[in-house]
N, C-alpha and C. Protein backbone atom coordinates (compact mmCIF):
# COMPACT_ATOMS: atom_id res chain seq x y z
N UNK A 1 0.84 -1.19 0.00
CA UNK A 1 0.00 0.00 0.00
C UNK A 1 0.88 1.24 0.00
N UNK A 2 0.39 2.33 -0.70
CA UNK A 2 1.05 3.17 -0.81
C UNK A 2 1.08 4.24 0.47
N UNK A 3 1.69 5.49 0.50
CA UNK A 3 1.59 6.50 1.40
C UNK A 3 1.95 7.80 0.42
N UNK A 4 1.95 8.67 1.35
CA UNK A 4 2.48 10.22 0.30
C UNK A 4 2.50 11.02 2.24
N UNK A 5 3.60 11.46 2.11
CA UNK A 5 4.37 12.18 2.94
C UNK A 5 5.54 13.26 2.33
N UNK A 6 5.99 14.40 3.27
CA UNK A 6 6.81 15.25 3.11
C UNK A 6 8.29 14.07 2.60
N UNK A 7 8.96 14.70 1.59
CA UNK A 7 10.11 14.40 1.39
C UNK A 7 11.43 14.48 2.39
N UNK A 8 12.37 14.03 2.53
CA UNK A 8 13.59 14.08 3.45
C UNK A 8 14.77 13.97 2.63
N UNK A 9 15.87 14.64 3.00
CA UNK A 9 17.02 14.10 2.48
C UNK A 9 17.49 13.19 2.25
N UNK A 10 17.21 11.98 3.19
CA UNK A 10 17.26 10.27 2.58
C UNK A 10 16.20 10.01 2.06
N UNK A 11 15.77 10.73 1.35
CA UNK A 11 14.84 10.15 -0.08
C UNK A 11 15.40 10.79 -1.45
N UNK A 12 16.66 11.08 -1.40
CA UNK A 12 17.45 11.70 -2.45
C UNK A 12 17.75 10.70 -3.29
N UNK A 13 18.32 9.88 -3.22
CA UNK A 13 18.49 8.10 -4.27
C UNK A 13 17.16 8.12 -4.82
N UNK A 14 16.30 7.97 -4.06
CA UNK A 14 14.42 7.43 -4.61
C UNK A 14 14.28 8.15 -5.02
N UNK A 15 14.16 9.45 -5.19
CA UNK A 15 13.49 10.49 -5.75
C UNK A 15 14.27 10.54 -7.07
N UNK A 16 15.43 10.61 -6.96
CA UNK A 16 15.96 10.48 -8.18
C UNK A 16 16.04 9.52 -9.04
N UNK A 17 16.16 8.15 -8.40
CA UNK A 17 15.57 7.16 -9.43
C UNK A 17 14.30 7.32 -10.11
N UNK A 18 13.04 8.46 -9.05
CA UNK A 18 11.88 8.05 -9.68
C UNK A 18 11.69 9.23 -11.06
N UNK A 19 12.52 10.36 -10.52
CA UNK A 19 12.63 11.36 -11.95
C UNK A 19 13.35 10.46 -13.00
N UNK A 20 14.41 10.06 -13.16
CA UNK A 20 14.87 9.50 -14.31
C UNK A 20 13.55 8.54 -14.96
N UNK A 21 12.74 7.43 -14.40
CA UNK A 21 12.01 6.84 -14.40
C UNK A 21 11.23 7.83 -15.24
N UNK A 22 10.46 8.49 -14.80
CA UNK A 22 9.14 9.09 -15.33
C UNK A 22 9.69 9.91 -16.71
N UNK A 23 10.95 10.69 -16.40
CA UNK A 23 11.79 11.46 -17.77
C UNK A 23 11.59 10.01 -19.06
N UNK A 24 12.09 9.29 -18.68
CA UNK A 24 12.33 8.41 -19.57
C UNK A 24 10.83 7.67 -20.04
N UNK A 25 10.15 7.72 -19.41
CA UNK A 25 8.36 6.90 -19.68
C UNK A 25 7.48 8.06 -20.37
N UNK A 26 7.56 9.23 -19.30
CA UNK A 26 6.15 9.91 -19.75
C UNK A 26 6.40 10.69 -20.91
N UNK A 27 5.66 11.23 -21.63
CA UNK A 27 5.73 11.85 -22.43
C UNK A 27 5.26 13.63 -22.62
N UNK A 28 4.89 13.76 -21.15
CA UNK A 28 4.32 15.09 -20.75
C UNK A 28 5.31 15.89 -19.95
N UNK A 29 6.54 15.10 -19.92
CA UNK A 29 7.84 15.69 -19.01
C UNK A 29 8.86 17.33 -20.22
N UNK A 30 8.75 18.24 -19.16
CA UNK A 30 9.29 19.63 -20.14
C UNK A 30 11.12 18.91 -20.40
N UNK A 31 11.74 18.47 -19.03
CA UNK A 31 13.21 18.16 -19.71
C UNK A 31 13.21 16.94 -19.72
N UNK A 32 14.18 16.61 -20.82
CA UNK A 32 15.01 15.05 -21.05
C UNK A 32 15.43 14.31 -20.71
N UNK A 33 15.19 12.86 -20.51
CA UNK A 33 16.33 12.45 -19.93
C UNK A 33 18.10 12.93 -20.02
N UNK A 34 17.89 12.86 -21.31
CA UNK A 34 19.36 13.69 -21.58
C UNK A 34 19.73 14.84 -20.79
N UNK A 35 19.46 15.86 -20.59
CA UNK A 35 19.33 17.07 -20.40
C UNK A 35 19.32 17.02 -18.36
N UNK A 36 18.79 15.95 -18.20
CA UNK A 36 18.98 15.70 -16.54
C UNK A 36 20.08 15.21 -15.77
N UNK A 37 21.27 15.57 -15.43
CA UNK A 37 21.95 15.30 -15.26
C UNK A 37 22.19 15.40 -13.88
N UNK A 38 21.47 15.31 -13.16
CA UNK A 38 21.51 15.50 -11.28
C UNK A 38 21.97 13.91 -10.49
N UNK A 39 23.01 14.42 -9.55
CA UNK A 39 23.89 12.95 -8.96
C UNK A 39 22.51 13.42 -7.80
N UNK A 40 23.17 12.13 -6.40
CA UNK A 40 21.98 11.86 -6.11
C UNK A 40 22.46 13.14 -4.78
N UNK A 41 23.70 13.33 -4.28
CA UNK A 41 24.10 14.16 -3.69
C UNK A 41 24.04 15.56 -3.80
N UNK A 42 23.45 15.79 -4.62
CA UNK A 42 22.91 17.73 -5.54
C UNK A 42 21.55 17.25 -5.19
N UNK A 43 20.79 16.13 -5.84
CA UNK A 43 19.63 15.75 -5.00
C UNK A 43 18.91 16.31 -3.79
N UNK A 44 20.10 15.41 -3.11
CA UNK A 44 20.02 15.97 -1.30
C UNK A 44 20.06 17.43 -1.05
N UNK A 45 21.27 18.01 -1.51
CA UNK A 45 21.13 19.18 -1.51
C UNK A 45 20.15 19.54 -1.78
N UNK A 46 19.19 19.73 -2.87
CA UNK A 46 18.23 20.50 -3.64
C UNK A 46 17.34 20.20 -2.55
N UNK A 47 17.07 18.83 -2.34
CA UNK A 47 15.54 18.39 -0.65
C UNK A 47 16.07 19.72 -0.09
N UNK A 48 17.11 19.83 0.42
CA UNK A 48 17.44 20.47 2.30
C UNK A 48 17.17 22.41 1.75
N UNK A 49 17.86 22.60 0.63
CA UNK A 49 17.19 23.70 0.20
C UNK A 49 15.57 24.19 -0.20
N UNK A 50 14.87 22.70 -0.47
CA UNK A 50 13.95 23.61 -0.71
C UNK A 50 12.98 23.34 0.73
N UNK A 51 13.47 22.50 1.42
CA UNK A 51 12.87 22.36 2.95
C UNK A 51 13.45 23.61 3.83
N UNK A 52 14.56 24.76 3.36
CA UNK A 52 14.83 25.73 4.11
C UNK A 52 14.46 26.82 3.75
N UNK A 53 13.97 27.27 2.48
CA UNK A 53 13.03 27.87 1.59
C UNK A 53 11.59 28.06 2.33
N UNK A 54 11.18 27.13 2.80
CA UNK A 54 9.80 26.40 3.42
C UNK A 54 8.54 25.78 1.66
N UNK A 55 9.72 25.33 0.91
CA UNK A 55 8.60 24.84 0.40
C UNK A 55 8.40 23.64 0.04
N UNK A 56 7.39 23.20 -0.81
CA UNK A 56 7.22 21.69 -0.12
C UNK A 56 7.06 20.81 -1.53
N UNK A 57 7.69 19.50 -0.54
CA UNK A 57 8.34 18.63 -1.46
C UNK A 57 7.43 17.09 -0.99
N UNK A 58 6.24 16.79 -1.69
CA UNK A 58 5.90 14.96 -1.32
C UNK A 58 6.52 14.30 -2.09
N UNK A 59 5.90 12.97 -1.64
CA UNK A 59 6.41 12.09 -2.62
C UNK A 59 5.61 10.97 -2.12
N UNK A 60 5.49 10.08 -2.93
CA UNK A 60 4.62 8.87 -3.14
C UNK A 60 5.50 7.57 -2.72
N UNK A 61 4.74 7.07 -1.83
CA UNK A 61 6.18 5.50 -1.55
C UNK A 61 5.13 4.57 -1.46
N UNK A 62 5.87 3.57 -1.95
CA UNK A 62 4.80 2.21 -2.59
C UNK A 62 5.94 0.78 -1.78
N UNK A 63 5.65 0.52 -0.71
CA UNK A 63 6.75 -0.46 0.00
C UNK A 63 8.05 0.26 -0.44
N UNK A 64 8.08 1.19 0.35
CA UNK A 64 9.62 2.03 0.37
C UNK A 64 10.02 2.17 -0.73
N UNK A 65 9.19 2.48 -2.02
CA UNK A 65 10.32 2.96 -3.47
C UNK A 65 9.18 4.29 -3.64
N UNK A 66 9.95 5.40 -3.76
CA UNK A 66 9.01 6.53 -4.50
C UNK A 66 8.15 6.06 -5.97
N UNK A 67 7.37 6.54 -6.06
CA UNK A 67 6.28 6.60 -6.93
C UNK A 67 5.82 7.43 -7.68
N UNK A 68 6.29 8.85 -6.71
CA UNK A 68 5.23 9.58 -7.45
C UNK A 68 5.78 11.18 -6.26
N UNK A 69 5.67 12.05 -6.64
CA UNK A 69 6.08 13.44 -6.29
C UNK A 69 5.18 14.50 -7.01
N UNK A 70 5.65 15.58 -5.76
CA UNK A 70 4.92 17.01 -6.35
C UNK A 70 6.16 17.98 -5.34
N UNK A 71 6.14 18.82 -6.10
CA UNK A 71 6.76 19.81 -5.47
C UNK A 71 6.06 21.08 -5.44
N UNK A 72 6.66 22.33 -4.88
CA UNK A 72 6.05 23.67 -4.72
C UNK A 72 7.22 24.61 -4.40
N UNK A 73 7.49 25.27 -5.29
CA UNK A 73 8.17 26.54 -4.63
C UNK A 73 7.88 27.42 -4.68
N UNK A 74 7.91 28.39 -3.83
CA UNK A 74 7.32 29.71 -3.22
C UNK A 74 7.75 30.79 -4.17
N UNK A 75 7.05 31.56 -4.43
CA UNK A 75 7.78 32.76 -5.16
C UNK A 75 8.53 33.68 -4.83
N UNK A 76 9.39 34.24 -4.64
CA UNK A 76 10.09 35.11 -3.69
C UNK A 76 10.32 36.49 -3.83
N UNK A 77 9.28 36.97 -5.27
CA UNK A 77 9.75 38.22 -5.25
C UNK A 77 8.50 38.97 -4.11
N UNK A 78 8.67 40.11 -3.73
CA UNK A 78 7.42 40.15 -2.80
C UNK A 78 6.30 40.46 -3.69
N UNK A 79 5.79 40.87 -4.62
CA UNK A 79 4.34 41.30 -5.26
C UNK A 79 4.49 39.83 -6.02
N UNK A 80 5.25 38.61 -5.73
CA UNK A 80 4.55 37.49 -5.98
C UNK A 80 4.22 36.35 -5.10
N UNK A 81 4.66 36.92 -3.94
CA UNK A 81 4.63 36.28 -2.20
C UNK A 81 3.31 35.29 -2.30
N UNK A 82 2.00 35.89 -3.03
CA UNK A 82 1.20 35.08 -2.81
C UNK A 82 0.87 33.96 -3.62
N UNK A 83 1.68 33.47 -4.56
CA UNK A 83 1.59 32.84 -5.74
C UNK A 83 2.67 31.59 -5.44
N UNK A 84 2.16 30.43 -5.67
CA UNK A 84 2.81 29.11 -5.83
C UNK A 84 2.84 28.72 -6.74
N UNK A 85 3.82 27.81 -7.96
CA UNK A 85 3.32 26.51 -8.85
C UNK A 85 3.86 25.32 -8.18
N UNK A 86 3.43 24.47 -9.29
CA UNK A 86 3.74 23.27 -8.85
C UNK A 86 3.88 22.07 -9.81
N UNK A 87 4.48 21.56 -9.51
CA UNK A 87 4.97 19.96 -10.67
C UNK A 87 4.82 18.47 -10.14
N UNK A 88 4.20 18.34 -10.98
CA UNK A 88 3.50 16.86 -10.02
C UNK A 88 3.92 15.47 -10.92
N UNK A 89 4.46 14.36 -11.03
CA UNK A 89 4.24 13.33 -11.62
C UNK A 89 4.06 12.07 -10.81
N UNK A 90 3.62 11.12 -11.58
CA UNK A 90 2.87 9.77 -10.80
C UNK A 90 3.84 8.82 -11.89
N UNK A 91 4.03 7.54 -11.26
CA UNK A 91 4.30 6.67 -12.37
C UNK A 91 2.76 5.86 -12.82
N UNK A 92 2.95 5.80 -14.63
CA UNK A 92 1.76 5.15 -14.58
C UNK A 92 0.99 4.13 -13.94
N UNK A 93 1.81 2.93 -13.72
CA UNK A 93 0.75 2.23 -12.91
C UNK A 93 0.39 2.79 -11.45
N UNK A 94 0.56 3.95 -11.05
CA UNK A 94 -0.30 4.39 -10.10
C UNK A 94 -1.61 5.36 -10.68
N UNK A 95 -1.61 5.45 -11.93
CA UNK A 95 -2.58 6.59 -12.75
C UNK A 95 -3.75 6.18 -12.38
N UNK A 96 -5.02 6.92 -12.32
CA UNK A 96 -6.12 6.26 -12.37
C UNK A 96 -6.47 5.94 -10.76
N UNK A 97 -5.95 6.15 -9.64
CA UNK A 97 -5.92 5.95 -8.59
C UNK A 97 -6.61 6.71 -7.57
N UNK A 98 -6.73 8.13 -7.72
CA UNK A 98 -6.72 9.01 -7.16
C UNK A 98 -5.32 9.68 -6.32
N UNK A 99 -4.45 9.20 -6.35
CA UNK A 99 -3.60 9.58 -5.86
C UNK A 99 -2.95 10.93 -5.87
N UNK A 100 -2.84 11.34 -7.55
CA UNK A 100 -2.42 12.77 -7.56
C UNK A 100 -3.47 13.69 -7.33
N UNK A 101 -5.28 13.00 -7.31
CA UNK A 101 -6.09 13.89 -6.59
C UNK A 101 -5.45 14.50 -5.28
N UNK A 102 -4.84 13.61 -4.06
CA UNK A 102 -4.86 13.32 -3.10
C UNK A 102 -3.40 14.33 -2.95
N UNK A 103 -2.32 14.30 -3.19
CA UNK A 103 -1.38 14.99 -3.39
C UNK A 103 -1.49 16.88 -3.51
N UNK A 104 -2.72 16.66 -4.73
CA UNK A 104 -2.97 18.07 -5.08
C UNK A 104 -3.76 18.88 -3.52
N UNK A 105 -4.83 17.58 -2.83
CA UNK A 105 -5.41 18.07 -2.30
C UNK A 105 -4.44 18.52 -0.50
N UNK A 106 -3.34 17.63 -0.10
CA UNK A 106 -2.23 18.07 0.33
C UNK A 106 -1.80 18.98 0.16
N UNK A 107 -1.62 19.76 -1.22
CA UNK A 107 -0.60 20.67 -1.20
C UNK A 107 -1.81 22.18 -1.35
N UNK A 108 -2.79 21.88 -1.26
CA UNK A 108 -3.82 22.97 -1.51
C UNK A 108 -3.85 23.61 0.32
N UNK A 109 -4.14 22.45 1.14
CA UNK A 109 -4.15 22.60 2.16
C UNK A 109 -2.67 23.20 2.65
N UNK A 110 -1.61 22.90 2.51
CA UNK A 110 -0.43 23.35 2.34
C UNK A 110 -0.67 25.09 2.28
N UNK A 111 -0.90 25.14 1.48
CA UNK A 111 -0.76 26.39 0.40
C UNK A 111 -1.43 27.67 1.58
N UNK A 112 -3.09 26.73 1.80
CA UNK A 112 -3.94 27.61 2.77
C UNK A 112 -2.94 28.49 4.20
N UNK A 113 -2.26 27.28 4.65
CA UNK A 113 -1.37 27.69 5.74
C UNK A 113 -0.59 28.34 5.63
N UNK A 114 0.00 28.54 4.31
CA UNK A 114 1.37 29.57 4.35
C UNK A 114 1.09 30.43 3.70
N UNK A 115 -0.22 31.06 3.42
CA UNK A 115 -0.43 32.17 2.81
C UNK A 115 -0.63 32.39 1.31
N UNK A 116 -0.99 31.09 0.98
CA UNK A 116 -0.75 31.02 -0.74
C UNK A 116 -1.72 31.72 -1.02
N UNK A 117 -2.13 32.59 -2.05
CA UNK A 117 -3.76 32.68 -2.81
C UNK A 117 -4.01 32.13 -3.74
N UNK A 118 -2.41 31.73 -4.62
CA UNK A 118 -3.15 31.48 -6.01
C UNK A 118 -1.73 30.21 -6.30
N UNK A 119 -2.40 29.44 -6.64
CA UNK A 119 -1.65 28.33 -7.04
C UNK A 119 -1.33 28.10 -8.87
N UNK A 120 -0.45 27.92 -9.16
CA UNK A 120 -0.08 27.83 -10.99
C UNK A 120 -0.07 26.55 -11.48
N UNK A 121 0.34 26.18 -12.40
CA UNK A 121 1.06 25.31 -12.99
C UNK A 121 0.86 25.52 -14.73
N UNK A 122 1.88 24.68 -14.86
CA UNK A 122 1.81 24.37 -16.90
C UNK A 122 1.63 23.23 -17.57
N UNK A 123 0.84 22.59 -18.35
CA UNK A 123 0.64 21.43 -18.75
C UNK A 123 0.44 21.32 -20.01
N UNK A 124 1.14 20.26 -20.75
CA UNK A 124 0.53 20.56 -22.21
C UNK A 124 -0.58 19.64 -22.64
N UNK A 125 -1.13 20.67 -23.14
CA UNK A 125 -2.22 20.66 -24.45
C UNK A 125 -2.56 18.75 -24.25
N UNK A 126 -2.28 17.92 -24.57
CA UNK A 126 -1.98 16.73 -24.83
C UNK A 126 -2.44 16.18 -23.50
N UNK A 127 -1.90 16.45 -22.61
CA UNK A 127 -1.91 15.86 -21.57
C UNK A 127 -3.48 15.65 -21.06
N UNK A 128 -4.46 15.41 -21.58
CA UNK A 128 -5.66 15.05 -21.41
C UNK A 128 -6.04 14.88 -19.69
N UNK A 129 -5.60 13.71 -19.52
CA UNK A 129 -5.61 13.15 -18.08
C UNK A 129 -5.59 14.01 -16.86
N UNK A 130 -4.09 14.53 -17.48
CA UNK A 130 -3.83 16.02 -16.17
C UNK A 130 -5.07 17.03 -16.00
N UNK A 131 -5.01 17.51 -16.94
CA UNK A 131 -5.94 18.51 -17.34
C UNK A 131 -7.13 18.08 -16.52
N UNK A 132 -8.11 16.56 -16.90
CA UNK A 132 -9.01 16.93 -16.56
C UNK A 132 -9.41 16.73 -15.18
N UNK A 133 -7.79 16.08 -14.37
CA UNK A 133 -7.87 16.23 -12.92
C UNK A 133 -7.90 17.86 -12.28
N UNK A 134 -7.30 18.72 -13.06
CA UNK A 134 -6.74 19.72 -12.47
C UNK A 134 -8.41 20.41 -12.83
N UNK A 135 -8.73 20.60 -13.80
CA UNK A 135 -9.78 20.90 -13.79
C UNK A 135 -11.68 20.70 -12.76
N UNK A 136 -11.54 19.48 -12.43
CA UNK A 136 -12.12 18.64 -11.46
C UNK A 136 -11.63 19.36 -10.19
N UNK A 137 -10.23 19.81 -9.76
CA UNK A 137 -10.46 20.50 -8.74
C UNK A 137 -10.72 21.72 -8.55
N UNK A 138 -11.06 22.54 -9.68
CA UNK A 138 -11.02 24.12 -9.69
C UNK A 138 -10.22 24.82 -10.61
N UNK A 139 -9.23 24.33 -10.88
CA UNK A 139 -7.94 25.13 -11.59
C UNK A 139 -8.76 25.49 -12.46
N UNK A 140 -8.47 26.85 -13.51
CA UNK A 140 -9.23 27.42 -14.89
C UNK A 140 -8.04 27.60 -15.64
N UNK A 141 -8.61 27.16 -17.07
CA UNK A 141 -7.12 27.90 -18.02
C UNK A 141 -7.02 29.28 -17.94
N UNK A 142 -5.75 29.61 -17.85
CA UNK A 142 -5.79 31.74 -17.87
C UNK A 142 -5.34 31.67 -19.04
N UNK A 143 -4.42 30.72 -19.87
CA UNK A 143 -3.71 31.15 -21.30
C UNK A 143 -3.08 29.59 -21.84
N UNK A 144 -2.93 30.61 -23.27
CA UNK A 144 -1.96 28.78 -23.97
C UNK A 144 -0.99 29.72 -24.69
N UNK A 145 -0.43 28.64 -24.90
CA UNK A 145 0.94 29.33 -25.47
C UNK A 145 1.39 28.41 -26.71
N UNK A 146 0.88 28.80 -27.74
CA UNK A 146 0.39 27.86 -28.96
C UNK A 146 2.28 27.31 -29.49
N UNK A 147 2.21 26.08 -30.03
CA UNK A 147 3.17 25.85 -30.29
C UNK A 147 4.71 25.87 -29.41
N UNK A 148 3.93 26.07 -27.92
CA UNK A 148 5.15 26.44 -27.32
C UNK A 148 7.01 25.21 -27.30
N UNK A 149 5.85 24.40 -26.79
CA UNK A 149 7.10 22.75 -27.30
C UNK A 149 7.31 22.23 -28.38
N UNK A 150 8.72 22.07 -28.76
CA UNK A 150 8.96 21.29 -29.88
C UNK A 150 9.24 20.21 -29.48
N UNK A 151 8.60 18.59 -29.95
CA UNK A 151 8.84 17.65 -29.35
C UNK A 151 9.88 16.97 -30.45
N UNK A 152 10.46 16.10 -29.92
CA UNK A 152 11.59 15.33 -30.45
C UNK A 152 11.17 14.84 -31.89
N UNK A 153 10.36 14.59 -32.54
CA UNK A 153 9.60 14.40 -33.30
C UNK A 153 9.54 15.49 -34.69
N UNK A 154 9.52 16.46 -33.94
CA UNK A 154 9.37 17.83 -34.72
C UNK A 154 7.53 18.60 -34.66
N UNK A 155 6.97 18.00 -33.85
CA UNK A 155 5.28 18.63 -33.66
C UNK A 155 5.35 19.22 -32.84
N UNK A 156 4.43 20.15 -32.56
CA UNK A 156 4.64 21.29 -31.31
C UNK A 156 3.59 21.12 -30.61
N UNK A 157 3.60 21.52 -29.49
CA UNK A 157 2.50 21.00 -28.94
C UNK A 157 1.96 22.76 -27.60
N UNK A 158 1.03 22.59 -27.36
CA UNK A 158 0.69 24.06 -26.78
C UNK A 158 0.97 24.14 -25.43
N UNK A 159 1.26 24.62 -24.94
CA UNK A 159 1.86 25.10 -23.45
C UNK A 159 0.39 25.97 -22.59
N UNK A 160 -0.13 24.99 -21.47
CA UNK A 160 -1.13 25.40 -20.97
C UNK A 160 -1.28 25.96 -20.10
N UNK A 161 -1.36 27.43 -19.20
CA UNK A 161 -1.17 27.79 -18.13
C UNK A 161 -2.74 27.70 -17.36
N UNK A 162 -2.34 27.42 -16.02
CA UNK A 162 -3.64 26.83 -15.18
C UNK A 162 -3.43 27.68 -14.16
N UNK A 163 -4.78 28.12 -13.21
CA UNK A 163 -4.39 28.46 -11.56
C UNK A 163 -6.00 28.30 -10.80
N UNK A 164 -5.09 28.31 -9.69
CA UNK A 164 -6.45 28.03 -8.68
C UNK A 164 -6.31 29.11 -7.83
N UNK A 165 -7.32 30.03 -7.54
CA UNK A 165 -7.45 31.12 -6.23
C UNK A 165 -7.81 30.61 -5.67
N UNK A 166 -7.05 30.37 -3.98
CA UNK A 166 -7.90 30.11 -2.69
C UNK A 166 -8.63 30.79 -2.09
């Protein structure tokens, strides 16, 4: 059975196995496997920074192997103090679960406590699935950004901006 809890610095190996994992599977990921080049020790680092930041890092564990993550970082300029995004992936066989419902609904509550108002994210066009979770909880499209990705392929695909006001 699974869980979803705050991330730790000894979840720097897992977490990073589970990005390479999903880089390499999904097809809704913005960088490359190529292009990812993080040891697992910059990893760690990156957890302890963004846990001193105060922002927040889950992750999905399925008998002790990550699964599945979301992150959040805070905005820091001050006239964007109240504004969060966020990046979420699941491995597929957890899709269909509710799980990244459950994550989103974590980090909403999250958000309430530290002052968030308005939560972001970007998704493309394609990504059907995402979309119509994010949508299901409130999020509205504010914009697209036509053609924004060029995929390996050579098709472009539209760049979707989403947000939720609390």
């Amino acid at each position: 059975m699974w869980n979803i809890r705050e991330a730790t610095p000894e979840d720097a190996a897992g977490l990073l196995a589970h990005t390479k994992k999903i880089l390499e599977t999904s097809p809704f990921m913005l960088t490359t496997p190529q292009e990812f080049q993080v040891t697992t020790e910059r990893q760690k680092e990156w957890i302890i920074e963004q846990q001193q930041a105060g922002n927040l890092i889950l992750v999905v564990e399925d008998k002790g192997v990550i699964v599945g993550t979301l992150n959040v970082p805070r905005e820091k300029k001050f006239r964007h103090r109240h504004i969060a995004s966020f990046g979420i992936s699941l491995q597929e066989a957890y899709c269909n679960q509710g799980i990244g419902t459950m994550m989103i609904h974590r980090m909403i509550d999250w958000a309430k406590a530290n002052s968030i108002e308005k939560i972001m994210l970007n998704v493309m066009a394609t990504n059907v699935r995402a979309i119509h979770v994010y949508k299901k909880l409130g999020f509205k499209e504010e914009g697209r950004f036509k053609n924004q990705l060029k995929l390996e392929d050579g098709t472009y695909v539209d760049d979707i901006a989403m947000s939720l006001f609390l």
